[in-house]
Structures are given as C-alpha cells and as structure tokens.
C-alpha atoms as a PDB file:
ATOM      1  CA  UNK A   1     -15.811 100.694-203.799  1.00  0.00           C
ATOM      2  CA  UNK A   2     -19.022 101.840-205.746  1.00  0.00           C
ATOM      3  CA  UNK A   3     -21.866  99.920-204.985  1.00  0.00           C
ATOM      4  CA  UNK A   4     -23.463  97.656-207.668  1.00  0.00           C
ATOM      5  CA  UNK A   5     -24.330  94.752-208.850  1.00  0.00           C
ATOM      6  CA  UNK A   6     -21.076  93.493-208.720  1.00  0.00           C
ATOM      7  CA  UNK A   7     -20.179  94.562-205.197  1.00  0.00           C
ATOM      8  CA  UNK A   8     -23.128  93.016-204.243  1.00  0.00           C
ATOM      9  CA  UNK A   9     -22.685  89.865-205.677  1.00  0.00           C
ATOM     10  CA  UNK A  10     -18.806  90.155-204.118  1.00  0.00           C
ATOM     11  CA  UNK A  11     -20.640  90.365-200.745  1.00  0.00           C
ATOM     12  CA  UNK A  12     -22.999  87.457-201.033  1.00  0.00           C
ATOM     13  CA  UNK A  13     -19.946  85.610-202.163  1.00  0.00           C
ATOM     14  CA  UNK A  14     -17.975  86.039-198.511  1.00  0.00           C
ATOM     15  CA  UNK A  15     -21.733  85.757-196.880  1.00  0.00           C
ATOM     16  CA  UNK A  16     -22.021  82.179-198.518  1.00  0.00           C
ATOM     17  CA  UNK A  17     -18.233  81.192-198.176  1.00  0.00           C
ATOM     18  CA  UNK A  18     -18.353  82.333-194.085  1.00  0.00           C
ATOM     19  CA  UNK A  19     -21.610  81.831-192.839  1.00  0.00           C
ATOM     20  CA  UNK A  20     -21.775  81.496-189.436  1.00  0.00           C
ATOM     21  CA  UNK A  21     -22.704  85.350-188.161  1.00  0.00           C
ATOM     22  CA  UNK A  22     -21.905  87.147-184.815  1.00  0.00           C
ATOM     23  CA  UNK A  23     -26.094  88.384-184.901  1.00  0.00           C
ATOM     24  CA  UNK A  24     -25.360  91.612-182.884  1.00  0.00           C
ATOM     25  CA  UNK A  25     -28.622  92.226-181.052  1.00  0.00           C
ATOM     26  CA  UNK A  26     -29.890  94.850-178.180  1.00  0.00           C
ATOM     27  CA  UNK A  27     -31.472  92.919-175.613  1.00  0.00           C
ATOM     28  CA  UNK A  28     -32.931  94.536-171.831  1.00  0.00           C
ATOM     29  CA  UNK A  29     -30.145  93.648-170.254  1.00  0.00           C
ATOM     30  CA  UNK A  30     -27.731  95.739-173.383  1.00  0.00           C
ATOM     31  CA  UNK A  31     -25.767  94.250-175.847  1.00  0.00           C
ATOM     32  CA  UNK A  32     -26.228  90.644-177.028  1.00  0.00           C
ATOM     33  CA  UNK A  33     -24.062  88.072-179.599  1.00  0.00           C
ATOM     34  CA  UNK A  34     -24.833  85.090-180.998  1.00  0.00           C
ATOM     35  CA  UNK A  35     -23.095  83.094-183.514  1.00  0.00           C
ATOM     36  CA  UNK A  36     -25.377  81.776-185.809  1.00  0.00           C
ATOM     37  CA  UNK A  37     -24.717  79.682-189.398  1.00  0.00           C
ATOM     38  CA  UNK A  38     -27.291  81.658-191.307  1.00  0.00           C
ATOM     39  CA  UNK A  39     -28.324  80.775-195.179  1.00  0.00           C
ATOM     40  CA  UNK A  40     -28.400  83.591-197.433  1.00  0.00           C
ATOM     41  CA  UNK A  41     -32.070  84.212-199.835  1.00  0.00           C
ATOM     42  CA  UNK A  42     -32.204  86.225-202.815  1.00  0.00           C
ATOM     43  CA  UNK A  43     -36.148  85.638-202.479  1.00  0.00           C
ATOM     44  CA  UNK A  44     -38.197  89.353-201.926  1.00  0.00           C
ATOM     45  CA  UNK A  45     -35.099  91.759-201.401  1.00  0.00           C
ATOM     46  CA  UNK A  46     -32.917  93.133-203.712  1.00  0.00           C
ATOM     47  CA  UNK A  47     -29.881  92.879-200.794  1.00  0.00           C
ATOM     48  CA  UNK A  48     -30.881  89.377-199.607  1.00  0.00           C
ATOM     49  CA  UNK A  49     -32.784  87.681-196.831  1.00  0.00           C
ATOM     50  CA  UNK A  50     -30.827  85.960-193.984  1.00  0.00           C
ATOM     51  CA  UNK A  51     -32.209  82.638-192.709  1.00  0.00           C
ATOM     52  CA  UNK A  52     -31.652  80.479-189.474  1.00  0.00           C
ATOM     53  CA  UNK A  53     -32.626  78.554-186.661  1.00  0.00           C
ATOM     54  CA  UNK A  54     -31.988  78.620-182.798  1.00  0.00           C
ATOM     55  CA  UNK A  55     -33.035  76.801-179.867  1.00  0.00           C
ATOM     56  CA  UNK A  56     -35.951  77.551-178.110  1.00  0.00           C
ATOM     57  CA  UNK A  57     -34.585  77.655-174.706  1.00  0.00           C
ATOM     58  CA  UNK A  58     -31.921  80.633-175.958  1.00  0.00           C
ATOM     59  CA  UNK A  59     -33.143  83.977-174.582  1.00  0.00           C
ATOM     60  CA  UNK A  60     -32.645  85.266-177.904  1.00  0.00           C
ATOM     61  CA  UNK A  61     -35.761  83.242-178.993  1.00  0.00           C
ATOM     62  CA  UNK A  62     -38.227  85.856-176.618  1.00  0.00           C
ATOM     63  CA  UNK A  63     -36.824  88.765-177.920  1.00  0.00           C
ATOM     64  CA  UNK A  64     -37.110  88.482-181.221  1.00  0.00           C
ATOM     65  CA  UNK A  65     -40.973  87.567-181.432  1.00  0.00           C
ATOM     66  CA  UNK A  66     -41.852  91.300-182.138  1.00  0.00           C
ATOM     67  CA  UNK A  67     -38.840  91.642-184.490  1.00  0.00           C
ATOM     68  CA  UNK A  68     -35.684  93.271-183.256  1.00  0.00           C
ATOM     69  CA  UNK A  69     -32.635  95.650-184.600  1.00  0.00           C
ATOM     70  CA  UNK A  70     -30.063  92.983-185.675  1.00  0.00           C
ATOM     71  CA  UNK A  71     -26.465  93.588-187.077  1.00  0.00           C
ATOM     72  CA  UNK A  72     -25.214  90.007-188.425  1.00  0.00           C
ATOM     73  CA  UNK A  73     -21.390  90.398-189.253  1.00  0.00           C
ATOM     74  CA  UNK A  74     -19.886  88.194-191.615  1.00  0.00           C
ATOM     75  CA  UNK A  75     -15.869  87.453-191.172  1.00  0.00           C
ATOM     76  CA  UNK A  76     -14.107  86.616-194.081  1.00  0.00           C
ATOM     77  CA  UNK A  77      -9.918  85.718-194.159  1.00  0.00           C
ATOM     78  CA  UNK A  78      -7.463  88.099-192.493  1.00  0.00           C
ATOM     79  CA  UNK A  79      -3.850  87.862-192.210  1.00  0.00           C
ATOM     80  CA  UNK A  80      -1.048  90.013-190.522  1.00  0.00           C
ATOM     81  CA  UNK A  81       1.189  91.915-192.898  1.00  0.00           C
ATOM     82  CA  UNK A  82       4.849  92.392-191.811  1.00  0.00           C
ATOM     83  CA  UNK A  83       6.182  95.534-192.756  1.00  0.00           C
ATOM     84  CA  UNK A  84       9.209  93.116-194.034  1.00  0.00           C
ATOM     85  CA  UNK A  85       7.134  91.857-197.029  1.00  0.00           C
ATOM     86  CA  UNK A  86       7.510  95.588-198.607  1.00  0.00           C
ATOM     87  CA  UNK A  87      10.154  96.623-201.129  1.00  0.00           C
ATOM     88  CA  UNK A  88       9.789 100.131-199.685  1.00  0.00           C
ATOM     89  CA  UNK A  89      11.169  99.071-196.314  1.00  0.00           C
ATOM     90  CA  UNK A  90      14.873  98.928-197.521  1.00  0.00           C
ATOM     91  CA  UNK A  91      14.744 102.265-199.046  1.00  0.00           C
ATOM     92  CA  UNK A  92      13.376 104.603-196.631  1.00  0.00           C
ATOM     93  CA  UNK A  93      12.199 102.289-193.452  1.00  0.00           C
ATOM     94  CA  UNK A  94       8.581 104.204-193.287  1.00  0.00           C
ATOM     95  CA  UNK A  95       6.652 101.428-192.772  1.00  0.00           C
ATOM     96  CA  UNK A  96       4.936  99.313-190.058  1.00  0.00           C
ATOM     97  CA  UNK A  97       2.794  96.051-189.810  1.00  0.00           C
ATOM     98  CA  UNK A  98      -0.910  95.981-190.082  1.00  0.00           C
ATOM     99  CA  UNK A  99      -4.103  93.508-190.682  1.00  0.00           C
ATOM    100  CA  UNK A 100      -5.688  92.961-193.673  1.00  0.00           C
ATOM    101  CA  UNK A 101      -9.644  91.350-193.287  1.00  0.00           C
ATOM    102  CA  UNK A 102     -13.287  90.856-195.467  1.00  0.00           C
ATOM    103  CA  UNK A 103     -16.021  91.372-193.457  1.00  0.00           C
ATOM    104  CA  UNK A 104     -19.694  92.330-194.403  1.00  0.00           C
ATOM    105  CA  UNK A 105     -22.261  93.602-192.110  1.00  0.00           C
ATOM    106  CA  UNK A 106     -25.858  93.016-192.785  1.00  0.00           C
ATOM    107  CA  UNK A 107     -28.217  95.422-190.857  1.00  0.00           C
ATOM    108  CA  UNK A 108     -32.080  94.667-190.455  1.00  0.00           C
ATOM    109  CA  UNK A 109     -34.889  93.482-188.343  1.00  0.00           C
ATOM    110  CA  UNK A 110     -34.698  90.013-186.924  1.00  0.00           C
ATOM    111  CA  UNK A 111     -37.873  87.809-186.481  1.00  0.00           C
ATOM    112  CA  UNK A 112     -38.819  84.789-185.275  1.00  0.00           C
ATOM    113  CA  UNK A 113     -40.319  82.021-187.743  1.00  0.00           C
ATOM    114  CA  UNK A 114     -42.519  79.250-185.390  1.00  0.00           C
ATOM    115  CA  UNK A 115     -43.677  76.877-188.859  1.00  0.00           C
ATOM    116  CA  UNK A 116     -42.634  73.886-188.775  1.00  0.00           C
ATOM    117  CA  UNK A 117     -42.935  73.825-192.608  1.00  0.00           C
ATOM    118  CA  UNK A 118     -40.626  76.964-193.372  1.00  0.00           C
ATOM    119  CA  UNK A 119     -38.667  75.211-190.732  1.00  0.00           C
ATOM    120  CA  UNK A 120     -37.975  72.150-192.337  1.00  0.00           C
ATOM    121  CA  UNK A 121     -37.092  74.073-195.412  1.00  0.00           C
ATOM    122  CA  UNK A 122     -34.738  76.340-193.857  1.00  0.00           C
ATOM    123  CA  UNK A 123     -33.064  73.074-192.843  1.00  0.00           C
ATOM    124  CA  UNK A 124     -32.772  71.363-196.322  1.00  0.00           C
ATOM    125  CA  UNK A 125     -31.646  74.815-197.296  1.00  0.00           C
ATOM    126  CA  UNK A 126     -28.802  75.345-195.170  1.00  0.00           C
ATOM    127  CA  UNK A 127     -27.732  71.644-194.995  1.00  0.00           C
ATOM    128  CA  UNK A 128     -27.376  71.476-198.736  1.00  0.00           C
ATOM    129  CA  UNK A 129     -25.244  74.361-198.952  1.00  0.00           C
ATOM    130  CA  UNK A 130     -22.128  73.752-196.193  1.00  0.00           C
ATOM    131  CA  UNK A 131     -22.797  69.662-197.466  1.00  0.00           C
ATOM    132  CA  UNK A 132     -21.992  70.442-201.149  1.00  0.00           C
ATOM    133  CA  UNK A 133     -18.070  70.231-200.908  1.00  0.00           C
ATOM    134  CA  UNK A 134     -18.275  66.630-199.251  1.00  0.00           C
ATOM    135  CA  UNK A 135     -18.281  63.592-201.998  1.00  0.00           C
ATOM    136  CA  UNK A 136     -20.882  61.706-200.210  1.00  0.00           C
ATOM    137  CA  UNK A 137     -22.799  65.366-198.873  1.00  0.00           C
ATOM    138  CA  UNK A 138     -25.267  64.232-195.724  1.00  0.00           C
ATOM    139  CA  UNK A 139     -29.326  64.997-195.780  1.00  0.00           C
ATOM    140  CA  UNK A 140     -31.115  65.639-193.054  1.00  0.00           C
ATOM    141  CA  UNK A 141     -33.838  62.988-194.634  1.00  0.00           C
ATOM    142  CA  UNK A 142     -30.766  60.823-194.187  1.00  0.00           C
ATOM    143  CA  UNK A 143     -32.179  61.030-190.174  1.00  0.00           C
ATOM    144  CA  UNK A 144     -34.579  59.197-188.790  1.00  0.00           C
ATOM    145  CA  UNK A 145     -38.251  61.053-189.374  1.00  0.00           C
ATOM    146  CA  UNK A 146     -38.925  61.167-185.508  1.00  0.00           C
ATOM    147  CA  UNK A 147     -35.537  62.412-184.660  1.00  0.00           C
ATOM    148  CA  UNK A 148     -35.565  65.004-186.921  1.00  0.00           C
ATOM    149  CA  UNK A 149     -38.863  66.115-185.633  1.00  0.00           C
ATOM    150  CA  UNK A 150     -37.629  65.845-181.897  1.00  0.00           C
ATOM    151  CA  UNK A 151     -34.822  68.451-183.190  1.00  0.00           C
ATOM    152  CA  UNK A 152     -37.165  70.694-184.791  1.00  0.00           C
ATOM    153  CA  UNK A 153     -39.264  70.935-181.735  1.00  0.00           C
ATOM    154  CA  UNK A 154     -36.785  72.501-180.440  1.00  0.00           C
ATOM    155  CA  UNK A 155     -36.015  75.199-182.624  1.00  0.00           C
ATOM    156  CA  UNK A 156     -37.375  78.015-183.880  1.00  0.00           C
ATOM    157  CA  UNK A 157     -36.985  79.728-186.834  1.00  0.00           C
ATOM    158  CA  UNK A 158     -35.473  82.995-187.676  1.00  0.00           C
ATOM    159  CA  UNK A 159     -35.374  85.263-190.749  1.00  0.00           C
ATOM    160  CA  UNK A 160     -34.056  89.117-191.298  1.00  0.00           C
ATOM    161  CA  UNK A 161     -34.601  90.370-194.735  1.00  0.00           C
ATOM    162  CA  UNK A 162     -31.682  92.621-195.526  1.00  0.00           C
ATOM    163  CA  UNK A 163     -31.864  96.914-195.341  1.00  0.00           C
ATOM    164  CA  UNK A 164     -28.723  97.819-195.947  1.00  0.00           C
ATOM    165  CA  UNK A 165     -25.328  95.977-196.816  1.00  0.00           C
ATOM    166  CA  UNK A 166     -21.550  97.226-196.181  1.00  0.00           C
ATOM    167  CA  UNK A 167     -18.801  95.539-196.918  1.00  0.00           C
ATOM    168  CA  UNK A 168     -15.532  96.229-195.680  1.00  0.00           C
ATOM    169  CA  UNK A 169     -12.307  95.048-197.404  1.00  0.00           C
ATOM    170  CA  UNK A 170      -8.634  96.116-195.935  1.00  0.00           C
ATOM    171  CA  UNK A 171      -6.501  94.222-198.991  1.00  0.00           C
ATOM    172  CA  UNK A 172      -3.788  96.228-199.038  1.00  0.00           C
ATOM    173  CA  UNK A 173      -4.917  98.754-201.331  1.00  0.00           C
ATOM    174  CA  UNK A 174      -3.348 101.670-199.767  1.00  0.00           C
ATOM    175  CA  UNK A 175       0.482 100.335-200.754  1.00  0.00           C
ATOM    176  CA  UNK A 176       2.222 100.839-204.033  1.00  0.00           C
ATOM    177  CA  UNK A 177       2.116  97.996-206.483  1.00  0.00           C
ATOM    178  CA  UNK A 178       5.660  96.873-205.423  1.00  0.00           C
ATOM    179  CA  UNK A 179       4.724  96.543-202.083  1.00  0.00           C
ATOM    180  CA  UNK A 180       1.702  94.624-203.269  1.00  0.00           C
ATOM    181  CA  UNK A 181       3.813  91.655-204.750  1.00  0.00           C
ATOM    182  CA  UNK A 182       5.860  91.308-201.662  1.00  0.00           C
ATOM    183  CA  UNK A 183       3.047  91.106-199.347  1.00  0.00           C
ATOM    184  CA  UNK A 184       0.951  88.518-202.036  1.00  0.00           C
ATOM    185  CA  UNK A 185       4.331  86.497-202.149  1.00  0.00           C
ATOM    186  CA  UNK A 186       5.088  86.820-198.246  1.00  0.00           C
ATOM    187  CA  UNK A 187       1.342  85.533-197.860  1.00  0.00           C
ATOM    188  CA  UNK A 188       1.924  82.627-200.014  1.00  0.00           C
ATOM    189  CA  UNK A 189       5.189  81.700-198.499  1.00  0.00           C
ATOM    190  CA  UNK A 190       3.314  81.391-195.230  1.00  0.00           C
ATOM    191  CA  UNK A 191       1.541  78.037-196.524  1.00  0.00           C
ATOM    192  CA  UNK A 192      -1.382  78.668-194.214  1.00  0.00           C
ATOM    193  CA  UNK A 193      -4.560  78.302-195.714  1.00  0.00           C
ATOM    194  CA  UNK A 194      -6.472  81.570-194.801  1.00  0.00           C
ATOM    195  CA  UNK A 195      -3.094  82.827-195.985  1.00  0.00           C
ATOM    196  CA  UNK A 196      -3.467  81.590-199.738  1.00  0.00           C
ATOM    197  CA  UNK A 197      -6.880  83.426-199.402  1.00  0.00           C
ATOM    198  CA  UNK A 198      -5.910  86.667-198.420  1.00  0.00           C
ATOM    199  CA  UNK A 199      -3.031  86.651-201.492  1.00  0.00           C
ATOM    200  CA  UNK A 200      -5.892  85.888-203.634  1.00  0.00           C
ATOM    201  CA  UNK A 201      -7.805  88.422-202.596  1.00  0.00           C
ATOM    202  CA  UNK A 202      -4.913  91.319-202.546  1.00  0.00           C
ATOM    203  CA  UNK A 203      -3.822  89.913-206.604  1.00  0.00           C
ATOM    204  CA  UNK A 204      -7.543  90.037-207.498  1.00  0.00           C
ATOM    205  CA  UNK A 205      -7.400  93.974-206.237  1.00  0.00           C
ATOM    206  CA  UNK A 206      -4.273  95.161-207.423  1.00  0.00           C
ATOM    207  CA  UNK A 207      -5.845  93.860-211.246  1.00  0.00           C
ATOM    208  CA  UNK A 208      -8.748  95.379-210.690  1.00  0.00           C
ATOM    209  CA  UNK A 209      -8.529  98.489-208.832  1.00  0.00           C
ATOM    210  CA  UNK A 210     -12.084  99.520-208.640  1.00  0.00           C
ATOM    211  CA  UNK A 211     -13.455  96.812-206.530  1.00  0.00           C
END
C-alpha cells in the first residue's frame, strides 16, 4: 500500500479500535513486553503521539527515565482461512490454509511523564475514549477525589511521539476475486465476531484494491 494520508488515517483507525499495545522494549537484562492500553495524539507529530500510564513499582518505570527504543504493536482481527472457502480448490486442489491479521507497529522513543497534571489528563483522555460505546460511559471524576489521587500516586506517566509507522495487512489480497467471495462468505458463516471483522475488512479490499 502507498503511504498517505489515507493509509495513515487507516492505521490510527486499528490503533484507536485495539489499543492495548505489546510496548516491545530492550531492557539490561534483553528483551522486555508490556501490554499497555495506550491513547493515540495527533498533537506535535505528523504520525501521532502514543500516551499511557504504568505503575511505579514496574521495572519498566526506571528504564524509561532517559527515554528508551520502544516498538508498540497494535493487533487488529485475524481469522484462519480454510483452503475449503476457495472456488479454486475443486478445480485444481493447489491450495492450502493460511491467517489473515491487521497489525500496526509504531516505532519511537519511550519516556517517562512524572506531572501529575499531564497525568490526570492522560487519564480523562484515555477513559473517555474506551467509555464512549457504553450508554451511561464512567468518569474518572465519577471517583472519589482522594482515591483518584491515591491511584495516581502510583503511576507514572508515559509518552512516545511516533518516528515511523508500518502497517501490515494480510486480507487475502493475494487470491483471485472468486476466491475472495468464498473466504468473505466462509468468514461470515462462522458467526464469530472477530470473524464479521475480518470479512469486512477482505470486501473493503477486494473494492478497493489500492489500500
């Protein structure tokens, strides 16, 4: 896919819609993972800035003081495709099963944020968003004032403004459009949920190519 405005704006879209990150990190003792919710900022980058919170007691919270290398991977849906969904199995039986999947990486420096003002708003921030599908959508000023601040004590925040962005999308797009409809069809037929999804996703590509 070319990368523009509209493949970025495809990427925020799975950042927002899945965002708790595996924050890939390199710590003394090698490789490091966390999985952290983080809330994505169009604020001062032109890829995005990447916003969270962790506990203070999580070694995490030492390393990143200075700043620190950080790959924050974003899963979207994935599915299994049976070779059975395609109409090119009957005729020449060259086929086999595979795994279709959305995922974005975001690369960048990590850094801890210790203000309890930025904190607070980081809060608000992410609350609001994963709250907004709920009919009655909780606040953390719905918390008692001293709680909250109990919490936030012990947190820190953390914030990685976004160098580079790559998305990687595996919808299918290498099968003929016949083999398309059967899988998009054998997805839906599935009635799982992350199912539906990945149909979508393999109808939206087969209309428009170039994505």
């Amino acid at each position: 896919m070319r990368f523009d405005e509209s493949r970025l704006e495809v990427m925020h879209a799975l950042i927002r819609a899945y965002p708790l990150a595996t924050v890939v990190t390199h710590s003394l003792e090698g490789l490091n993972a966390n999985h952290l919710p983080l809330y994505l900022s169009q604020a001062t980058s032109s890829y995005g800035v990447l916003r969270g919170h962790i506990a203070r007691a999580n070694p995490l919270a030492l390393e990143v003081v200075d700043g620190i290398e950080t790959l924050a991977i974003f899963r979207g849906p994935d599915s299994y495709i049976t070779p059975s969904w395609y109409a090119t199995k009957k005729e020449t039986g060259k086929v086999v099963p595979t795994w279709n999947y959305a995922v974005v990486h975001a690369y960048g420096v990590l850094r801890a944020v210790d203000d309890a003002s930025w904190l607070r708003r980081q809060l608000d921030d992410l609350t609001e968003h994963n709250e907004s599908s709920f009919p009655e959508p909780w606040a953390v000023s719905d918390a008692p004032p001293d709680y909250i601040e109990r919490i936030m004590a012990a947190i820190v925040g953390v914030e990685m403004v976004i160098t580079k962005l790559l998305g990687k999308w595996k919808v299918s797009q290498n099968q003929s459009t016949r083999n398309q409809i059967g899988v998009i069809a054998g997805l839906k037929d599935t009635g799982l949920p992350e199912s539906e999804v990945m149909a979508s996703m393999v109808e939206a590509r087969t209309k428009n190519p170039s994505q």
